[in-house]
PDB file of N, CA and C in Angstrom:
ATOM      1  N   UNK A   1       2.767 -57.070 145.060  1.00  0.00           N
ATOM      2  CA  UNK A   1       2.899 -57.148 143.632  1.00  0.00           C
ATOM      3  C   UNK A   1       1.635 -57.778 143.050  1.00  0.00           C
ATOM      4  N   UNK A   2       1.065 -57.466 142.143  1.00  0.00           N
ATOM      5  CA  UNK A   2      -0.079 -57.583 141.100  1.00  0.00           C
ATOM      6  C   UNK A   2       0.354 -58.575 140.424  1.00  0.00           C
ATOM      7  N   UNK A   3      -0.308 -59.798 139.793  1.00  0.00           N
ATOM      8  CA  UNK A   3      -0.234 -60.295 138.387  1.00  0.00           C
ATOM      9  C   UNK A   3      -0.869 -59.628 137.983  1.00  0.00           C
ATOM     10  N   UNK A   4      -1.164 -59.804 136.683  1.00  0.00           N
ATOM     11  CA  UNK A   4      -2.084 -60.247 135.901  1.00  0.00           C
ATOM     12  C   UNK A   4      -2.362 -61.361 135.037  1.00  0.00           C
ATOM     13  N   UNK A   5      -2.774 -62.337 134.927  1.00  0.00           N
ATOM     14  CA  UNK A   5      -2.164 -63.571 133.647  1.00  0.00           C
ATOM     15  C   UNK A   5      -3.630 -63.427 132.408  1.00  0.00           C
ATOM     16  N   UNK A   6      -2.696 -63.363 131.041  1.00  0.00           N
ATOM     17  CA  UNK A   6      -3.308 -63.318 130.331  1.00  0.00           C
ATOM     18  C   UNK A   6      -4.601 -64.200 129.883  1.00  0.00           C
ATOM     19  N   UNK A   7      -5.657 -63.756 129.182  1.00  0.00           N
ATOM     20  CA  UNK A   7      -7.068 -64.583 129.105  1.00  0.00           C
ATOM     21  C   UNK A   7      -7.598 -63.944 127.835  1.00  0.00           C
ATOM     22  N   UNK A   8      -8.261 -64.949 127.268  1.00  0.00           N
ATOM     23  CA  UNK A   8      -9.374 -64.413 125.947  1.00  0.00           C
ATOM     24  C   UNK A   8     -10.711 -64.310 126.191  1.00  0.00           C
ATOM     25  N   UNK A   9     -11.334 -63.333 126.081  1.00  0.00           N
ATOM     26  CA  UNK A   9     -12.151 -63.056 126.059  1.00  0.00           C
ATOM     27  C   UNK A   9     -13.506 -64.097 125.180  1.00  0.00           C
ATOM     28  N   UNK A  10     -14.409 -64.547 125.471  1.00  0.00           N
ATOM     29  CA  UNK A  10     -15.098 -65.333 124.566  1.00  0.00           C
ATOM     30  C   UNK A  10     -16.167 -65.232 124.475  1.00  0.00           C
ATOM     31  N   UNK A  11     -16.818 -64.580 125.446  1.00  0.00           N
ATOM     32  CA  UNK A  11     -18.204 -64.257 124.870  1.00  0.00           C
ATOM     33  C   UNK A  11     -19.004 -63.550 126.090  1.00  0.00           C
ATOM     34  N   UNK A  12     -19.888 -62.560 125.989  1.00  0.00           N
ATOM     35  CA  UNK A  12     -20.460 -61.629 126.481  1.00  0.00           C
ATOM     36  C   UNK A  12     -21.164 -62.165 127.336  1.00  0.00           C
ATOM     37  N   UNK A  13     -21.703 -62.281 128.624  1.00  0.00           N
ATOM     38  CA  UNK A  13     -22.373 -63.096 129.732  1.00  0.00           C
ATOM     39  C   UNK A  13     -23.456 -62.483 130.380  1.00  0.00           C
ATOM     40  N   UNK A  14     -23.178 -60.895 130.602  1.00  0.00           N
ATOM     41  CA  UNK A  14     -24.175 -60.272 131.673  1.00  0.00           C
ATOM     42  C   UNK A  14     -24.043 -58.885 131.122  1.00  0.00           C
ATOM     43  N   UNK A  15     -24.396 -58.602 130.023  1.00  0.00           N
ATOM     44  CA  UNK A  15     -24.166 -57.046 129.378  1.00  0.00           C
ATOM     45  C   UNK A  15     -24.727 -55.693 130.226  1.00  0.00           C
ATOM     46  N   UNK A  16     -25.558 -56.009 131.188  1.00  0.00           N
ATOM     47  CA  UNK A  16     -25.685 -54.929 131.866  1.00  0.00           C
ATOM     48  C   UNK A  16     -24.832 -54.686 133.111  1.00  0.00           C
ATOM     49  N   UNK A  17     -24.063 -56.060 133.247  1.00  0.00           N
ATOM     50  CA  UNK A  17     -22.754 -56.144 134.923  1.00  0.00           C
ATOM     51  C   UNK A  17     -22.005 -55.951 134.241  1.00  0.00           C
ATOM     52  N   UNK A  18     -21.622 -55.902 132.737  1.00  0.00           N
ATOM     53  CA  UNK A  18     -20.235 -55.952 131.900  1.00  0.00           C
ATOM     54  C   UNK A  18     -19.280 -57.456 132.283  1.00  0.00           C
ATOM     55  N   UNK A  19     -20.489 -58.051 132.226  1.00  0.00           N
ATOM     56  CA  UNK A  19     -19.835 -59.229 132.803  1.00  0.00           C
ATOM     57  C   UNK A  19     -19.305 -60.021 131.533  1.00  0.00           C
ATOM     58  N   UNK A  20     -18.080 -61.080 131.196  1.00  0.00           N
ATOM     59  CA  UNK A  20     -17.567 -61.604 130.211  1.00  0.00           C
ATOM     60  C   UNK A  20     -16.988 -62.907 130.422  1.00  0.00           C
ATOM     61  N   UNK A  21     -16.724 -64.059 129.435  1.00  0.00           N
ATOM     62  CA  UNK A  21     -16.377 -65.262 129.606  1.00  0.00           C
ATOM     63  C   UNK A  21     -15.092 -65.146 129.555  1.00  0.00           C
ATOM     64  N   UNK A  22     -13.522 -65.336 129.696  1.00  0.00           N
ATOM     65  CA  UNK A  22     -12.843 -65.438 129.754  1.00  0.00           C
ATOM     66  C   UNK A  22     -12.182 -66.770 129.469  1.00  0.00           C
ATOM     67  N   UNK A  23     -11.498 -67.065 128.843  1.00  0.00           N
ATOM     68  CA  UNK A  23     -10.219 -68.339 128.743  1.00  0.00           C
ATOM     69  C   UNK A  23      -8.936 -68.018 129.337  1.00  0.00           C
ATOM     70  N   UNK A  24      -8.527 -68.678 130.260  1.00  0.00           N
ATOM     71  CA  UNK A  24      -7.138 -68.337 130.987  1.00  0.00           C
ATOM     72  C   UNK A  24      -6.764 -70.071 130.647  1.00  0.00           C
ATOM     73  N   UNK A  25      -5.676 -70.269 129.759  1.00  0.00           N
ATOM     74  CA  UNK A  25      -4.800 -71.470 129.992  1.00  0.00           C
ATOM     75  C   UNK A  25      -6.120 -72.394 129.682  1.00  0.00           C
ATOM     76  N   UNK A  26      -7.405 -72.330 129.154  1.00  0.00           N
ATOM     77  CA  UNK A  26      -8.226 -73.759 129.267  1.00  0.00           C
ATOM     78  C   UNK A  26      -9.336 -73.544 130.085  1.00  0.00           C
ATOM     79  N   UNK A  27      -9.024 -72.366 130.702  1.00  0.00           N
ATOM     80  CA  UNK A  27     -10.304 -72.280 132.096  1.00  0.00           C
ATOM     81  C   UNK A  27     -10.689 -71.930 131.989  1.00  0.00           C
ATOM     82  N   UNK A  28     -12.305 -71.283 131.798  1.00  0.00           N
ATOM     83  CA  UNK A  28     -12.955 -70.118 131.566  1.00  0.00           C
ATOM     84  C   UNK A  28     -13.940 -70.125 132.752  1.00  0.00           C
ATOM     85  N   UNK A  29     -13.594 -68.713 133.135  1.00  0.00           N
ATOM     86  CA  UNK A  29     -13.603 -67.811 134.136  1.00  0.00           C
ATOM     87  C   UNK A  29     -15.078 -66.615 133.709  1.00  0.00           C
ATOM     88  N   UNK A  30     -15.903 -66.067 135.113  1.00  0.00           N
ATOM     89  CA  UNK A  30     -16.344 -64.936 134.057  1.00  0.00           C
ATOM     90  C   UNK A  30     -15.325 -64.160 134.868  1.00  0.00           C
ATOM     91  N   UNK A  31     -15.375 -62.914 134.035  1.00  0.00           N
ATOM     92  CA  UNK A  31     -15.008 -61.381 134.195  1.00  0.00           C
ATOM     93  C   UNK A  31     -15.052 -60.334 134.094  1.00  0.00           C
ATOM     94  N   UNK A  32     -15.225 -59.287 134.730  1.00  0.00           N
ATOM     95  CA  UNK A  32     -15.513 -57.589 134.321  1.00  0.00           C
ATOM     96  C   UNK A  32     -14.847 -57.184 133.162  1.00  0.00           C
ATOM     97  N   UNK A  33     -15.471 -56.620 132.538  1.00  0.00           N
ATOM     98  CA  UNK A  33     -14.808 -56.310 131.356  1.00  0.00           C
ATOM     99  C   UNK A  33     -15.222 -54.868 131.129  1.00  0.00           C
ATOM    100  N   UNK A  34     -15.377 -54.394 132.319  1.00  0.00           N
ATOM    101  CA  UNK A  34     -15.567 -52.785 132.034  1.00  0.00           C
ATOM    102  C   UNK A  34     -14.477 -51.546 131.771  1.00  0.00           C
ATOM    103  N   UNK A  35     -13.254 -52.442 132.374  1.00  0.00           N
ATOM    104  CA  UNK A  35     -12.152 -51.446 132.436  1.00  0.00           C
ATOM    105  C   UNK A  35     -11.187 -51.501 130.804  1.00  0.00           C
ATOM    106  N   UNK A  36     -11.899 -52.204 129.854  1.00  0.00           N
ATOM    107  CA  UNK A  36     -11.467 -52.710 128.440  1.00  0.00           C
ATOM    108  C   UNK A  36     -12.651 -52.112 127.707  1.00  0.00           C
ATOM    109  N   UNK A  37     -14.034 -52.619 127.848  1.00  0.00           N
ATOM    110  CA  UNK A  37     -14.712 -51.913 126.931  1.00  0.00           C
ATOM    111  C   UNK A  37     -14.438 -50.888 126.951  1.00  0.00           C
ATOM    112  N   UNK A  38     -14.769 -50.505 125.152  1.00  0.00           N
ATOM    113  CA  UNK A  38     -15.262 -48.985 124.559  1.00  0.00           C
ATOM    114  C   UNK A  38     -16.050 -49.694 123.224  1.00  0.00           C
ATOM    115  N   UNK A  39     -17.058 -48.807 123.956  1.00  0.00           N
ATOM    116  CA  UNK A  39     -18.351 -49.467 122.859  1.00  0.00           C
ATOM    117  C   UNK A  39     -19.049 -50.523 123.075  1.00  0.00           C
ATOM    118  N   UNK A  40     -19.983 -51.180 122.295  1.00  0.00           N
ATOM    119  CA  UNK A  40     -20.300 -52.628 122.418  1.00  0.00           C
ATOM    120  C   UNK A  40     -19.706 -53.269 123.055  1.00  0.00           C
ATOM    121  N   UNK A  41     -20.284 -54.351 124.086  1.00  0.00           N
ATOM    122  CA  UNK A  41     -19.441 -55.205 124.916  1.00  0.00           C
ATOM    123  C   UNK A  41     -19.153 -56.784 123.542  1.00  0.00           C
ATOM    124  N   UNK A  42     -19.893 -56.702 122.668  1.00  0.00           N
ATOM    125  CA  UNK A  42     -19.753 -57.891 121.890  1.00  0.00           C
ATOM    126  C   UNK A  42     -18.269 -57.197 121.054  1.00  0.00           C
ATOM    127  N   UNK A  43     -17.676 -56.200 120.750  1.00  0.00           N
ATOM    128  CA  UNK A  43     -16.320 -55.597 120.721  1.00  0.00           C
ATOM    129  C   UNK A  43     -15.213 -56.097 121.501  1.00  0.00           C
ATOM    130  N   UNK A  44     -15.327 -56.455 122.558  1.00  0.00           N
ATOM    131  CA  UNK A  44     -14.250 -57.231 123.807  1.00  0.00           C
ATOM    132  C   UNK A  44     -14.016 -58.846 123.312  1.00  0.00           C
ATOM    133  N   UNK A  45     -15.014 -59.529 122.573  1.00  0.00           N
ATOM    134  CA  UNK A  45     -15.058 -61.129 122.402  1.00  0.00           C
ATOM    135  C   UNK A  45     -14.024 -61.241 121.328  1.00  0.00           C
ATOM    136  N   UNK A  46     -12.942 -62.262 121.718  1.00  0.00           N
ATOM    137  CA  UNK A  46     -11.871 -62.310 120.460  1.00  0.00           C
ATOM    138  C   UNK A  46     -10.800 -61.281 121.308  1.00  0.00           C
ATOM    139  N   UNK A  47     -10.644 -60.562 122.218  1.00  0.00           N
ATOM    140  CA  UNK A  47      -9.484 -59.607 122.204  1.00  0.00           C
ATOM    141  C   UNK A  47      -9.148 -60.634 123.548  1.00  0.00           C
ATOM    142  N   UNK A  48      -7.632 -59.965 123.532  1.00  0.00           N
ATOM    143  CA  UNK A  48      -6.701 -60.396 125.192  1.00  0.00           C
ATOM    144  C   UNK A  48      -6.843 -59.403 126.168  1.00  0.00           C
ATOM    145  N   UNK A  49      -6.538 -59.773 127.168  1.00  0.00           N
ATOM    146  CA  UNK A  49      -6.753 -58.934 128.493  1.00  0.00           C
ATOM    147  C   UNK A  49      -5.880 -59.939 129.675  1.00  0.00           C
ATOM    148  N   UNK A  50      -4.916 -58.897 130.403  1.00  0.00           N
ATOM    149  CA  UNK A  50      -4.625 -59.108 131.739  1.00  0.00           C
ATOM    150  C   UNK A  50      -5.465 -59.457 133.001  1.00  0.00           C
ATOM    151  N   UNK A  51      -5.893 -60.195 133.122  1.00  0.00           N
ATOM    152  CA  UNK A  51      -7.124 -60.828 134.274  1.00  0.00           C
ATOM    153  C   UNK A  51      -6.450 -60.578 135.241  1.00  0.00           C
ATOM    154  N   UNK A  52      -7.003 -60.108 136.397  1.00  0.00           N
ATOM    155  CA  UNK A  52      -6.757 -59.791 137.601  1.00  0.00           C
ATOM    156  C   UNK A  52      -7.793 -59.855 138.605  1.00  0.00           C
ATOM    157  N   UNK A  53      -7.919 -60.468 139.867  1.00  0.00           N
ATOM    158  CA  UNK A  53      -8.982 -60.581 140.398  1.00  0.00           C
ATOM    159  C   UNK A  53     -10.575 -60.413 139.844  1.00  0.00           C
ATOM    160  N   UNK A  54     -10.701 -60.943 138.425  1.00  0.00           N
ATOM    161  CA  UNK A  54     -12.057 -61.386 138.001  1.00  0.00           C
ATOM    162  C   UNK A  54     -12.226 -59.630 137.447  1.00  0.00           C
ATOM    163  N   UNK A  55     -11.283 -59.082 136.856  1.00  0.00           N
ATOM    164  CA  UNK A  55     -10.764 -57.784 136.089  1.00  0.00           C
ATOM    165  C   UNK A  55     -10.502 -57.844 134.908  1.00  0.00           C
ATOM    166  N   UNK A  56     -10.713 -58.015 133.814  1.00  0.00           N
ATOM    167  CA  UNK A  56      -9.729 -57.344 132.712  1.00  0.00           C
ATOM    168  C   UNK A  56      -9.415 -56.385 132.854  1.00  0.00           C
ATOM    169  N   UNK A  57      -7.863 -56.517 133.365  1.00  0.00           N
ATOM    170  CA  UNK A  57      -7.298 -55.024 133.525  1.00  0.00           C
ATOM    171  C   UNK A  57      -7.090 -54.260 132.241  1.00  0.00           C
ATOM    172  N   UNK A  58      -6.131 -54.818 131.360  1.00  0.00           N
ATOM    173  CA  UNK A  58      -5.947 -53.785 130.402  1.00  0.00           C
ATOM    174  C   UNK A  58      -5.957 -55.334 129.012  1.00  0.00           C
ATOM    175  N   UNK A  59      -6.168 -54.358 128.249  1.00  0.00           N
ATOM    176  CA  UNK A  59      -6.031 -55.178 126.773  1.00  0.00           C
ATOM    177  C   UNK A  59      -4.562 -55.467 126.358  1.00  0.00           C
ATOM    178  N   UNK A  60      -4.576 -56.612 125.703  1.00  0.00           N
ATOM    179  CA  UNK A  60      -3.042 -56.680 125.313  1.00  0.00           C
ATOM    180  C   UNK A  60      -3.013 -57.704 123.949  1.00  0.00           C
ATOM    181  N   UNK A  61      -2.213 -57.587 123.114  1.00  0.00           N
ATOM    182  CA  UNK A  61      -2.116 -58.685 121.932  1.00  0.00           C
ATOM    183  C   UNK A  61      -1.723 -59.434 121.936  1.00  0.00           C
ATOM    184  N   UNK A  62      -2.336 -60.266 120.961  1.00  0.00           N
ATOM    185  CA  UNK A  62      -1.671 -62.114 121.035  1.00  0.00           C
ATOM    186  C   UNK A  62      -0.479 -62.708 121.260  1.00  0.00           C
ATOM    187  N   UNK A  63       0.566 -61.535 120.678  1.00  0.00           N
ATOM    188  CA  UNK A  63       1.770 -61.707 120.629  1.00  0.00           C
ATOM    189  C   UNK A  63       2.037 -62.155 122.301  1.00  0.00           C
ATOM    190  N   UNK A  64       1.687 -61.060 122.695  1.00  0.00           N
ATOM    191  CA  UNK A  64       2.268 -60.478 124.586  1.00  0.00           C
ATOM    192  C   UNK A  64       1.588 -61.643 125.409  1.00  0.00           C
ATOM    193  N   UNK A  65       0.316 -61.799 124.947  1.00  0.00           N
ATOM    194  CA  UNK A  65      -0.393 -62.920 125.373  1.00  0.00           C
ATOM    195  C   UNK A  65       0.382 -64.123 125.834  1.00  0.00           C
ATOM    196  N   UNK A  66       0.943 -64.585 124.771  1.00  0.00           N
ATOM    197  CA  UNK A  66       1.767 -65.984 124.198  1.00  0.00           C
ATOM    198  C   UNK A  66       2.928 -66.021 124.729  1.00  0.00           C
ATOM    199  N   UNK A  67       3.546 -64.616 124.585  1.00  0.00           N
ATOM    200  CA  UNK A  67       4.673 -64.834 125.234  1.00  0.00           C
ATOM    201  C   UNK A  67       4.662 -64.522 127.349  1.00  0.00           C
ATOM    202  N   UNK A  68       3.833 -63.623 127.436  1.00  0.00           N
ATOM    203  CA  UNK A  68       3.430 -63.973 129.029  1.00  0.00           C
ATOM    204  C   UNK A  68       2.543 -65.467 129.566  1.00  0.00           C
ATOM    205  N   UNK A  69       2.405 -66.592 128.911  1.00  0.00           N
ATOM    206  CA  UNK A  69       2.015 -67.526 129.527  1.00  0.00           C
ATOM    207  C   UNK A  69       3.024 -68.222 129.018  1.00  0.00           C
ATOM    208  N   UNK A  70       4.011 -68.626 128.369  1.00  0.00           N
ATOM    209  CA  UNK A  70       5.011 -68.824 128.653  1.00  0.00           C
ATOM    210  C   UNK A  70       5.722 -68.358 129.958  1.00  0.00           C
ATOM    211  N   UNK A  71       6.800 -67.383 129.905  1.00  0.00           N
ATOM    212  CA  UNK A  71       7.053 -66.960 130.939  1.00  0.00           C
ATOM    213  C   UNK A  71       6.408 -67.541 132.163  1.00  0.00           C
ATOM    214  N   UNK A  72       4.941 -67.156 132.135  1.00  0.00           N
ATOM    215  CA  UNK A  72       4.964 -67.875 133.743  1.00  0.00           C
ATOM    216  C   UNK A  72       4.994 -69.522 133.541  1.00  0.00           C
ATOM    217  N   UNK A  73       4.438 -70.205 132.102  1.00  0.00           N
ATOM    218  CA  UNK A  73       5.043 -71.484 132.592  1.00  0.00           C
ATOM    219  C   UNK A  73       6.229 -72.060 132.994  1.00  0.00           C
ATOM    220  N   UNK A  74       7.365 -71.161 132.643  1.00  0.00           N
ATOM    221  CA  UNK A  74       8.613 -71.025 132.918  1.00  0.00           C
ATOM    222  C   UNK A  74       8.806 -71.080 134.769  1.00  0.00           C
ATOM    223  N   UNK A  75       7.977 -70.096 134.961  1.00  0.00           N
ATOM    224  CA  UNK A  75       8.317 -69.890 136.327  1.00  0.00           C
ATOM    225  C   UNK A  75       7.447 -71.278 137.153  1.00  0.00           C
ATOM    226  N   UNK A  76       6.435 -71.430 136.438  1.00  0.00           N
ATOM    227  CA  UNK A  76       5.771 -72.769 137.711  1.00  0.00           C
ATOM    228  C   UNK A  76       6.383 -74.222 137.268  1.00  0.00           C
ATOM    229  N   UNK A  77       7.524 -73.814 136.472  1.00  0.00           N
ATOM    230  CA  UNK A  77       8.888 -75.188 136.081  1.00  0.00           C
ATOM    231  C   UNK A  77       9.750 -75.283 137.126  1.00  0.00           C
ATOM    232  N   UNK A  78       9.781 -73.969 137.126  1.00  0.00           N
ATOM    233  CA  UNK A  78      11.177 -73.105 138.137  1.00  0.00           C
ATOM    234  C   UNK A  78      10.628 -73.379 139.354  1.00  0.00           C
ATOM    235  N   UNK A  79       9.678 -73.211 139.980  1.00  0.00           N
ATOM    236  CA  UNK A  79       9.108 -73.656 141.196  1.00  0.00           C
ATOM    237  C   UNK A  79       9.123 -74.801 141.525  1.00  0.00           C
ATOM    238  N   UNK A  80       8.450 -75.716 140.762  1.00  0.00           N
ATOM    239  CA  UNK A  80       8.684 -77.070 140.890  1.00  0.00           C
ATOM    240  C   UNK A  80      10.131 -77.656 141.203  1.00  0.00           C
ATOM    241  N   UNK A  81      10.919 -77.435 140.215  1.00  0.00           N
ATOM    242  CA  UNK A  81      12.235 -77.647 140.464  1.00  0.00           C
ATOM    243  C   UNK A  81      12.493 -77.008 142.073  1.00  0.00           C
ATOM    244  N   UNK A  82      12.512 -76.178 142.406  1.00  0.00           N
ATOM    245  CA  UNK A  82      12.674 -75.395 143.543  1.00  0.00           C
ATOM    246  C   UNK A  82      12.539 -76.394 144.675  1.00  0.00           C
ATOM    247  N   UNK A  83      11.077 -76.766 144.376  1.00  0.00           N
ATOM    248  CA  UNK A  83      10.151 -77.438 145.820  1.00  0.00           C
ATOM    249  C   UNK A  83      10.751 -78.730 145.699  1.00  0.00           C
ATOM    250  N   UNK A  84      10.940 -79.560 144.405  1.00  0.00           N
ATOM    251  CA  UNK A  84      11.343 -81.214 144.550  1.00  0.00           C
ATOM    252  C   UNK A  84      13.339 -81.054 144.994  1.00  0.00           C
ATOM    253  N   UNK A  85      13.869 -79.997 144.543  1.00  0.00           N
ATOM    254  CA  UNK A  85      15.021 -79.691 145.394  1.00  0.00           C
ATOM    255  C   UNK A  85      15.006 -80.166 147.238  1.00  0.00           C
ATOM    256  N   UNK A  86      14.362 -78.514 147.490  1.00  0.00           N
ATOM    257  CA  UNK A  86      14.153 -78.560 149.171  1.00  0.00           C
ATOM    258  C   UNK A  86      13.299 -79.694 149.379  1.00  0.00           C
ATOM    259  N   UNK A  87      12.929 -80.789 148.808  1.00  0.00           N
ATOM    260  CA  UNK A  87      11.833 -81.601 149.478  1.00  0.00           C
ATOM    261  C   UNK A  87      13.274 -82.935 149.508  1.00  0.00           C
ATOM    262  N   UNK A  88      14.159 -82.734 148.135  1.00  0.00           N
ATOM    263  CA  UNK A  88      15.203 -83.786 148.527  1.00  0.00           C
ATOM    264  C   UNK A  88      16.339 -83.314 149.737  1.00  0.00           C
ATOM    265  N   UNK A  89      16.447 -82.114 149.793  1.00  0.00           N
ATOM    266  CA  UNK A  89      17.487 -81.659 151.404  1.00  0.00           C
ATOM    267  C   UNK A  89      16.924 -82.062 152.251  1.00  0.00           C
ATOM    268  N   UNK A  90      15.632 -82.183 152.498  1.00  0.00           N
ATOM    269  CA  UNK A  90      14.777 -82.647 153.534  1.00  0.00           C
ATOM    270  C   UNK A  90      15.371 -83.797 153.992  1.00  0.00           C
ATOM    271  N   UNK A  91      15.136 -84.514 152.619  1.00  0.00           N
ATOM    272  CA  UNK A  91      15.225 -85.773 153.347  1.00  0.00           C
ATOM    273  C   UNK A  91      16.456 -86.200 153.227  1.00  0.00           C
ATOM    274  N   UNK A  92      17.424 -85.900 153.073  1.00  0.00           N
ATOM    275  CA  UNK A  92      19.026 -85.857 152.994  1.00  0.00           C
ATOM    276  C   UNK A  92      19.282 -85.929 154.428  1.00  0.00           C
ATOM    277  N   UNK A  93      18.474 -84.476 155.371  1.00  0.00           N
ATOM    278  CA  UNK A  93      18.728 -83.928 156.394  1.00  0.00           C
ATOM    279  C   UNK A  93      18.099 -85.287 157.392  1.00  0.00           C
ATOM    280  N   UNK A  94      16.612 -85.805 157.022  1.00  0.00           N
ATOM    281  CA  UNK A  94      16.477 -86.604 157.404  1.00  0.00           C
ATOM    282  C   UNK A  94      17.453 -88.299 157.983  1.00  0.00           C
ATOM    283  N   UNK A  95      18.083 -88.511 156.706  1.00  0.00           N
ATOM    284  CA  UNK A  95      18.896 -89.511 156.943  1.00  0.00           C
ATOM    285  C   UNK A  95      20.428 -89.033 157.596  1.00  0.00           C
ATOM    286  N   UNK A  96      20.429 -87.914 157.452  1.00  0.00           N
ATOM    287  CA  UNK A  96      22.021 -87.739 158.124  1.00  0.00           C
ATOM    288  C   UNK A  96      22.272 -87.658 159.883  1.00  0.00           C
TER     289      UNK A  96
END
């Protein structure tokens, strides 16, 4: 299975690699941004994109954006909970 987790695009880096700055969550990343351009690569700065192995896979809007990093913060809640669970059976198992 593929992610992708959403990222903003921020500014143009290597216009002849199609290379691009990216914001994921705070981080900025570069990234290909060839599979999104059409036209000018300074056209991509300001839009969303599905990042995938240092990919903008596909473009997507703010809306979808916002609501897919949610979602996964949801899920790395859900994990956590998960792991401090099995880390207390552990030691349940431990003392019994």
């Amino acid at each position: 299975m593929c992610l992708g987790i959403p990222g903003q695009i921020v500014a143009v880096t290597d216009a002849d690699r199609m290379m691009a700055m990216a914001e994921v969550s705070g981080v900025r990343r570069e990234v290909n941004v060839a599979p999104i351009a059409q036209g000018p690569l300074e056209g991509v700065i300001g839009k969303w994109a599905l990042i995938h192995v240092g990919f903008a896979m596909s473009e997507i809007d703010e809306e979808e954006a916002a609501k897919t990093l949610e979602a996964l913060r949801g899920l790395g809640e859900a994990q956590e909970t998960l792991e401090a669970m099995a880390a207390g059976d552990a030691a349940l198992e431990g003392t019994a």
